[in-house]
N, C-alpha and C. Protein backbone atom coordinates (compact mmCIF):
# COMPACT_ATOMS: atom_id res chain seq x y z
N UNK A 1 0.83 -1.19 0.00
CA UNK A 1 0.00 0.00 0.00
C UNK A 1 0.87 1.26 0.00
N UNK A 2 2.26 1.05 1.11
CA UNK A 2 2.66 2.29 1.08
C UNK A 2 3.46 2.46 -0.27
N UNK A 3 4.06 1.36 -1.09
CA UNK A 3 4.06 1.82 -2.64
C UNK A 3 3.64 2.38 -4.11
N UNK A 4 2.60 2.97 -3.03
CA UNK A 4 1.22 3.14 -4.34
C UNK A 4 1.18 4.95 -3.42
N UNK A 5 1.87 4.89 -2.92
CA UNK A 5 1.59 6.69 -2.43
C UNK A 5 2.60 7.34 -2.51
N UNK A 6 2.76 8.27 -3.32
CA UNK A 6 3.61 9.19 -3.47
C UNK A 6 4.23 9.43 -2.40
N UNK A 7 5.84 10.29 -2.14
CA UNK A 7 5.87 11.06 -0.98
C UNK A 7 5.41 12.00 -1.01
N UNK A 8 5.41 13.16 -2.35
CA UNK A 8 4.70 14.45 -2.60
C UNK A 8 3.40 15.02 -2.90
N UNK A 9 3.20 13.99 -2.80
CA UNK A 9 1.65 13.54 -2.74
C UNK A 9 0.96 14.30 -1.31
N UNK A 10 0.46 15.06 -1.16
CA UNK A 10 -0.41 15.03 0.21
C UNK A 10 -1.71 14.71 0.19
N UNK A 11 -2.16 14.43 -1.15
CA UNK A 11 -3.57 14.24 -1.49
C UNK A 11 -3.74 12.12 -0.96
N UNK A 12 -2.48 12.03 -1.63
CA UNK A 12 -2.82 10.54 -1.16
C UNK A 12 -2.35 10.24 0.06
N UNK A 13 -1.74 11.11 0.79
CA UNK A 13 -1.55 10.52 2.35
C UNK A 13 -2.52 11.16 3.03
N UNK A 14 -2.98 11.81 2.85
CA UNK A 14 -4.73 12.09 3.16
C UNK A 14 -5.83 11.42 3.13
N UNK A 15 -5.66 10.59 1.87
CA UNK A 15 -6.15 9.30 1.34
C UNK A 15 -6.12 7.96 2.30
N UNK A 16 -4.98 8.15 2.13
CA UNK A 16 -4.25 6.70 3.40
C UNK A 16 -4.78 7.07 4.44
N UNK A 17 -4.41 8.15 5.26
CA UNK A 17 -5.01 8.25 6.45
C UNK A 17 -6.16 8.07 6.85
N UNK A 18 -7.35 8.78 5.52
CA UNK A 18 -8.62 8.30 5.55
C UNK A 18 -8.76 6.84 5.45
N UNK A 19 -8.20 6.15 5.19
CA UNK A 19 -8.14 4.69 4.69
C UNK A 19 -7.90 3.68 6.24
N UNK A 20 -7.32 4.17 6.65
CA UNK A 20 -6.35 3.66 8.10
C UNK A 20 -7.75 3.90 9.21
N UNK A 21 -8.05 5.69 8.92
CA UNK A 21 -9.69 5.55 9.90
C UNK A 21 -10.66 4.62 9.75
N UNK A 22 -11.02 4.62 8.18
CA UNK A 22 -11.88 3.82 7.74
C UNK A 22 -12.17 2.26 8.49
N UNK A 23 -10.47 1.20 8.41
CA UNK A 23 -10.42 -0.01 8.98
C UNK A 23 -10.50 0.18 10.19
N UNK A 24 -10.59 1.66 11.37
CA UNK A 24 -10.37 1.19 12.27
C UNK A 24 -12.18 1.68 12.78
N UNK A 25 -13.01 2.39 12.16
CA UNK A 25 -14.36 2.32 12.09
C UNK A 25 -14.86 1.01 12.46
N UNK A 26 -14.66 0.76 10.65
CA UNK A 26 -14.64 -1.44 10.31
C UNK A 26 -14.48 -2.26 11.81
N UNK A 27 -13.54 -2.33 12.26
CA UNK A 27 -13.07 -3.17 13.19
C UNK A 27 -13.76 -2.79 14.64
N UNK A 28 -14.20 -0.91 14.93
CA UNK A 28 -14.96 -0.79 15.67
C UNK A 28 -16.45 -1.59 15.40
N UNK A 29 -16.99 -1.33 14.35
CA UNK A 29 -18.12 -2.20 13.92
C UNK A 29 -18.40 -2.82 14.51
N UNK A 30 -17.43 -3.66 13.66
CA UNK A 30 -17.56 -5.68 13.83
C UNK A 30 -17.48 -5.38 15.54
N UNK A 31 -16.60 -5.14 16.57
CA UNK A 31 -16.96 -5.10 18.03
C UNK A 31 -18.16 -5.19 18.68
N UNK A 32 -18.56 -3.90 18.16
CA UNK A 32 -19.97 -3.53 18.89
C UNK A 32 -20.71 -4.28 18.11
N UNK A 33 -21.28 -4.99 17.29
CA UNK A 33 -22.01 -5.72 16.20
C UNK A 33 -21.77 -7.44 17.61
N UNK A 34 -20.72 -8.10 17.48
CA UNK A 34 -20.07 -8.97 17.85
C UNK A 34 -20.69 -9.01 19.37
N UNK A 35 -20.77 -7.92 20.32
CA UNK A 35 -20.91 -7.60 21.56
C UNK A 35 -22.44 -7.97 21.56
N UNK A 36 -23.06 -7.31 20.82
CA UNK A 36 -24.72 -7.34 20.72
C UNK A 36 -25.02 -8.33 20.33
N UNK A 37 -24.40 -9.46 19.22
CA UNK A 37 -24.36 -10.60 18.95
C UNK A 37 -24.49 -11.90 20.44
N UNK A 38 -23.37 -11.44 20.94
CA UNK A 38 -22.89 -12.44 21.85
C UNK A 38 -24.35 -11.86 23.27
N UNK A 39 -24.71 -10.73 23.45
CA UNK A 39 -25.95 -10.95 24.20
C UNK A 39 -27.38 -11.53 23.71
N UNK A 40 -27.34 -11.45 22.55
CA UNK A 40 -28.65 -12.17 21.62
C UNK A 40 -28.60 -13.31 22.28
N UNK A 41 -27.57 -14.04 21.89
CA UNK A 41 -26.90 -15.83 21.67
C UNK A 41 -27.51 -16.14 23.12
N UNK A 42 -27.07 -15.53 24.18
CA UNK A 42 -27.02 -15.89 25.72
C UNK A 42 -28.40 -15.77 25.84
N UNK A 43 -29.33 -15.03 25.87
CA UNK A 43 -30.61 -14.81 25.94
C UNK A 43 -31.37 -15.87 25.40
N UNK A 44 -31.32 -16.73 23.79
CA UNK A 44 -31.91 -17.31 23.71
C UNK A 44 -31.40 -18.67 23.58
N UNK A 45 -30.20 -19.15 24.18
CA UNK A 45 -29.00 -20.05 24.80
C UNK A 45 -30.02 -20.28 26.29
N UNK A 46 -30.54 -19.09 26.55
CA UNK A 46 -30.75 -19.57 28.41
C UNK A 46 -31.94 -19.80 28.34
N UNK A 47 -33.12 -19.60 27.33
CA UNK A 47 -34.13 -19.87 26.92
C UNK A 47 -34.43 -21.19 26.57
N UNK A 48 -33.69 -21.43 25.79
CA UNK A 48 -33.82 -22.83 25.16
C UNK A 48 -33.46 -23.97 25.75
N UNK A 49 -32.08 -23.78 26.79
CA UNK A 49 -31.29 -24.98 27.11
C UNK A 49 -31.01 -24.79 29.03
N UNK A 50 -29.99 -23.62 28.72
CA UNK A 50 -29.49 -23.26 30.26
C UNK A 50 -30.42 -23.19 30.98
N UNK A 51 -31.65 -22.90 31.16
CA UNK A 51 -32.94 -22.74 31.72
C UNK A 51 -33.17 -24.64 32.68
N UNK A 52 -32.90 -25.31 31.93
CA UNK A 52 -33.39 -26.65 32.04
C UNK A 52 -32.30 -27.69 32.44
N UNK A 53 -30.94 -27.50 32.22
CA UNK A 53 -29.86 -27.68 32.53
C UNK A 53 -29.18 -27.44 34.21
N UNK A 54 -29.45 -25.90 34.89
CA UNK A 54 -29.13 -25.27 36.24
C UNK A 54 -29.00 -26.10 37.39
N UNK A 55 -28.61 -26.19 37.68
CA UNK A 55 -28.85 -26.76 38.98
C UNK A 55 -29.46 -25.75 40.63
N UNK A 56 -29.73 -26.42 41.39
CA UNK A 56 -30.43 -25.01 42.56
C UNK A 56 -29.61 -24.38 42.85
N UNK A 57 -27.94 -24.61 42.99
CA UNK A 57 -27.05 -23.65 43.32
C UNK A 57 -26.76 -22.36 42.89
N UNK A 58 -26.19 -22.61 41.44
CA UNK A 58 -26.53 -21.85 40.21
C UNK A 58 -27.45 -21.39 39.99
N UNK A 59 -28.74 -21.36 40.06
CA UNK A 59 -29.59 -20.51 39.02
C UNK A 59 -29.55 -19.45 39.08
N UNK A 60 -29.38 -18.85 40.57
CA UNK A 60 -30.01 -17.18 40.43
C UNK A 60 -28.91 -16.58 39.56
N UNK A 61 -27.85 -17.20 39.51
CA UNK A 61 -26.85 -16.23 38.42
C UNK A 61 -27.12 -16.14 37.20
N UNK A 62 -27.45 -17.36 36.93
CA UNK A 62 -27.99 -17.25 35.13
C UNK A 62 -29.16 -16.79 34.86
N UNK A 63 -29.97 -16.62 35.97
CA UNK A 63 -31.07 -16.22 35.92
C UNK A 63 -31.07 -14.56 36.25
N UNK A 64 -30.45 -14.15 36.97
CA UNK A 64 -30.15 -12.53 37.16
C UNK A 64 -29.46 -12.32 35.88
N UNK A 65 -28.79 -12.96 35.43
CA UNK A 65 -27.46 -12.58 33.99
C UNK A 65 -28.64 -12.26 32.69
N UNK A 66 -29.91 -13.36 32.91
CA UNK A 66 -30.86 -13.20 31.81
C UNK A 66 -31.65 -12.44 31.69
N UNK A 67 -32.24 -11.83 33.03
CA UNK A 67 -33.49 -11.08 32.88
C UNK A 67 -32.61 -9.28 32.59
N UNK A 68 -31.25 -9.29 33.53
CA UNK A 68 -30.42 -8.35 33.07
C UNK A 68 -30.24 -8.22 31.40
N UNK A 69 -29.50 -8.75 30.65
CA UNK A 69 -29.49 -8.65 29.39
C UNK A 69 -30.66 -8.66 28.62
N UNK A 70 -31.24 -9.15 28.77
CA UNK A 70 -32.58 -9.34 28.04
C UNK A 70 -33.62 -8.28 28.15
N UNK A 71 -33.79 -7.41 29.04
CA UNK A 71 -34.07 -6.18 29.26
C UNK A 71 -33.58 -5.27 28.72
N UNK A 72 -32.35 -5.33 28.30
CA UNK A 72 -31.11 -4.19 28.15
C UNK A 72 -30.99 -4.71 26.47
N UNK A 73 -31.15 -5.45 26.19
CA UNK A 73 -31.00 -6.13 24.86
C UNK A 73 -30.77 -4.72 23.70
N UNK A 74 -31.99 -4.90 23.46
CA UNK A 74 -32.56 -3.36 22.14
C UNK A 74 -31.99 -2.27 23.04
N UNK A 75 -31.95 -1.64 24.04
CA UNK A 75 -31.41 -0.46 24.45
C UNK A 75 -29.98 -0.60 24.01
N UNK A 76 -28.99 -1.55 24.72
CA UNK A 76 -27.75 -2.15 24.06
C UNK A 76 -27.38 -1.39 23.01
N UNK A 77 -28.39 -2.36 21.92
CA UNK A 77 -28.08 -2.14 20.38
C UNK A 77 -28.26 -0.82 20.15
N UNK A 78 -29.50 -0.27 20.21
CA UNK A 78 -29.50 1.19 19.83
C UNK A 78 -28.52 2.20 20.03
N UNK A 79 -27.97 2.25 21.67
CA UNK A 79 -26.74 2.93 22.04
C UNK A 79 -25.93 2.65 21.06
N UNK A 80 -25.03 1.19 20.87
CA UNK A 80 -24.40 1.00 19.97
C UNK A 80 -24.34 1.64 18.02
N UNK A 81 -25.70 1.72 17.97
CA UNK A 81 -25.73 2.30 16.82
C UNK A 81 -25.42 3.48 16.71
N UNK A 82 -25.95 4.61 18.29
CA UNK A 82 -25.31 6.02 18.53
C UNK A 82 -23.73 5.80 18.23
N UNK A 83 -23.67 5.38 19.25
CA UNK A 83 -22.11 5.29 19.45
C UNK A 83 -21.57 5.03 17.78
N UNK A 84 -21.38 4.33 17.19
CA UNK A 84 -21.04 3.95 16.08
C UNK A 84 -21.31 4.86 14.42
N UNK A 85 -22.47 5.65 14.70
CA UNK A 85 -22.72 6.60 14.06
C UNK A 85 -21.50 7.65 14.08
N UNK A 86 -22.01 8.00 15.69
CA UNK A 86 -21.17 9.29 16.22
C UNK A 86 -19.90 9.07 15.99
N UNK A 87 -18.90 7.63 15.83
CA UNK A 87 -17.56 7.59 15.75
C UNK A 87 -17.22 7.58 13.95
N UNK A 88 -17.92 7.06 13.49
CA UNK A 88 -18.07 7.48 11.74
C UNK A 88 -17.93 8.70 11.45
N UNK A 89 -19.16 9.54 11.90
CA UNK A 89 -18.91 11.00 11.50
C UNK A 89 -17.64 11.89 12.46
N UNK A 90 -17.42 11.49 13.47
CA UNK A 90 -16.45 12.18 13.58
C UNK A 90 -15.26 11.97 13.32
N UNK A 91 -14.42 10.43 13.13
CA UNK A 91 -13.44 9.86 12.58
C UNK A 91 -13.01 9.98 11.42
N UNK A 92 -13.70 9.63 10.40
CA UNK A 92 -13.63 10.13 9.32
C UNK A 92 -13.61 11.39 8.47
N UNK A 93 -12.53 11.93 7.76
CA UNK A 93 -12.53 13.38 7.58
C UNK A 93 -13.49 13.89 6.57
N UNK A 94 -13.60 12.51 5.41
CA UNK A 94 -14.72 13.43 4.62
C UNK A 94 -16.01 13.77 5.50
N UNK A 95 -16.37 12.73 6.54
CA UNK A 95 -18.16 12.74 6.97
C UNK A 95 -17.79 14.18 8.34
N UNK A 96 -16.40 14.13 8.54
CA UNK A 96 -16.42 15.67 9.41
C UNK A 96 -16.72 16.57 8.70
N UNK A 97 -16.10 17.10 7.66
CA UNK A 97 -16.49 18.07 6.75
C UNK A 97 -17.53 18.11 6.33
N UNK A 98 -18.69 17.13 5.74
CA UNK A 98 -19.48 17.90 5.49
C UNK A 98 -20.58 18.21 6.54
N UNK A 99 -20.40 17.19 8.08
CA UNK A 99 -20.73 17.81 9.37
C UNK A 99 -20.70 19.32 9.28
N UNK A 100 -19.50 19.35 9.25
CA UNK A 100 -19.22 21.22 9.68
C UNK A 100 -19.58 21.68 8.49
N UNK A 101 -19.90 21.70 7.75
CA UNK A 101 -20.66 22.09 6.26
C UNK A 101 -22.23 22.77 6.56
N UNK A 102 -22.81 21.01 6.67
CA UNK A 102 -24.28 21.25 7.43
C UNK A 102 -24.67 21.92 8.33
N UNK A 103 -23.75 21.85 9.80
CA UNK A 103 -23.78 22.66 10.47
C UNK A 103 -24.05 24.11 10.73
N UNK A 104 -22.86 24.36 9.89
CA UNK A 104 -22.38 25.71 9.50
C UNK A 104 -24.07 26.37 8.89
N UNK A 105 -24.26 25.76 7.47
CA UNK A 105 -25.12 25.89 6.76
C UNK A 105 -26.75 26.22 7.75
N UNK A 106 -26.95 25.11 8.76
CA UNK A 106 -27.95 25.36 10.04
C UNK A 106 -28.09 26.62 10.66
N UNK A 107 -26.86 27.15 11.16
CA UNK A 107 -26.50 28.09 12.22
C UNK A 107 -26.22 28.85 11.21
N UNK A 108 -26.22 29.46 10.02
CA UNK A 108 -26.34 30.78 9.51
C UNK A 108 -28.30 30.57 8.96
N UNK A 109 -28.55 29.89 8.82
CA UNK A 109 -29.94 29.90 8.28
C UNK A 109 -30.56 30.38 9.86
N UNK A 110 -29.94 29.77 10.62
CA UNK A 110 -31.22 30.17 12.43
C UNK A 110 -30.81 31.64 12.23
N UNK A 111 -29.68 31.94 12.25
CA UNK A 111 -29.52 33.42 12.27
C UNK A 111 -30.32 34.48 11.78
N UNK A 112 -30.15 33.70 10.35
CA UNK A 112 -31.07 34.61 8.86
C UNK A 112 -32.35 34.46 9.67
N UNK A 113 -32.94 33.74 9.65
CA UNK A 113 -34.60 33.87 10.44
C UNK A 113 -34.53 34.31 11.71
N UNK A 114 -34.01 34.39 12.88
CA UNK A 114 -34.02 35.40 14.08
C UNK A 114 -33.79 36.67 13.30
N UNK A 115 -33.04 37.25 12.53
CA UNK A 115 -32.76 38.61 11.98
C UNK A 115 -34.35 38.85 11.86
N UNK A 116 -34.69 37.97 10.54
CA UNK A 116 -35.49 38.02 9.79
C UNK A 116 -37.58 38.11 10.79
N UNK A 117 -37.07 37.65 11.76
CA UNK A 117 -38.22 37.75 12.94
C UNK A 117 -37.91 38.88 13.93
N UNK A 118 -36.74 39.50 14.30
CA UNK A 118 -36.89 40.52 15.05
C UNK A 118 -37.43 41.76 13.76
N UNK A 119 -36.62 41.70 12.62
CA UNK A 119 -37.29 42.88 11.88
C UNK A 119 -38.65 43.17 11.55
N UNK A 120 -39.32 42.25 11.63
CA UNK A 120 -40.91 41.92 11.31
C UNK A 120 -41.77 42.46 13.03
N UNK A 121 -41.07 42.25 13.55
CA UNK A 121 -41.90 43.24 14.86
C UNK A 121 -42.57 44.86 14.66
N UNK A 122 -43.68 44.06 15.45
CA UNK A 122 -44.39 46.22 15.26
C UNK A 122 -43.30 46.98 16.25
N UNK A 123 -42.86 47.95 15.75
CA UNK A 123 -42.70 49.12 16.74
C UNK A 123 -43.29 48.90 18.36
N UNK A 124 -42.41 49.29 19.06
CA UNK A 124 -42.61 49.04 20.43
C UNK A 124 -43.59 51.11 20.74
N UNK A 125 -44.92 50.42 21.38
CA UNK A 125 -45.61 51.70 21.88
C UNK A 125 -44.81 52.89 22.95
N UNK A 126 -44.93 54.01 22.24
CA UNK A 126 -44.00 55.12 22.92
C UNK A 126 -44.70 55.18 24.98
């Protein structure tokens, strides 16, 4: 890879770098994907089998471990999808830029309409 990039290049080590965020997005992914995976599995692992398997010593653990995750399940995931969003757009330099693009673009438009609503007021009575 690093033979395919110029040294004078700054466009392609910009490139690379974006490239290097990119796999490490990827690899965040697959984590949090993997994490939410592995609480699915246990949930319907303790459903199906571990449930029937326990012995009286054991249960309340697998049984606190299940009603815990299994509650938390979809909240889990959703966070995860925040989280994973939020590390995309900010990791990555193209999806920062056009963040601060949009942004930008937001916060001069609120402006333009507060201008645009204080001027539209009647005259204040003498």
């Amino acid at each position: 890879m690093m033979r395919m990039i110029d040294k004078d290049s700054t466009t392609q080590l910009s490139t690379f770098s974006d490239l290097r965020r990119a796999a490490f997005v990827c690899i965040f992914q697959a984590c949090l994907i993997s994490f939410h995976f592995v609480i699915a599995f246990y949930t319907s692992v303790y459903v199906a089998y571990i449930y029937y398997w326990i012995h009286d010593d054991t249960w309340k653990f697998y049984y606190d471990l299940y009603t815990f995750l299994d509650v938390l399940k979809y909240t889990i995931y959703q966070a995860f999808v925040i989280i994973d969003t939020t590390v995309t757009l900010l990791v990555l330099r193209t999806y920062r830029n056009a963040l601060k693009k949009v942004t930008k673009f937001l916060v001069e438009k609120l402006c333009l309409s507060i201008k645009i609503s204080d001027n539209n007021q009647p005259p204040a009575a003498p």
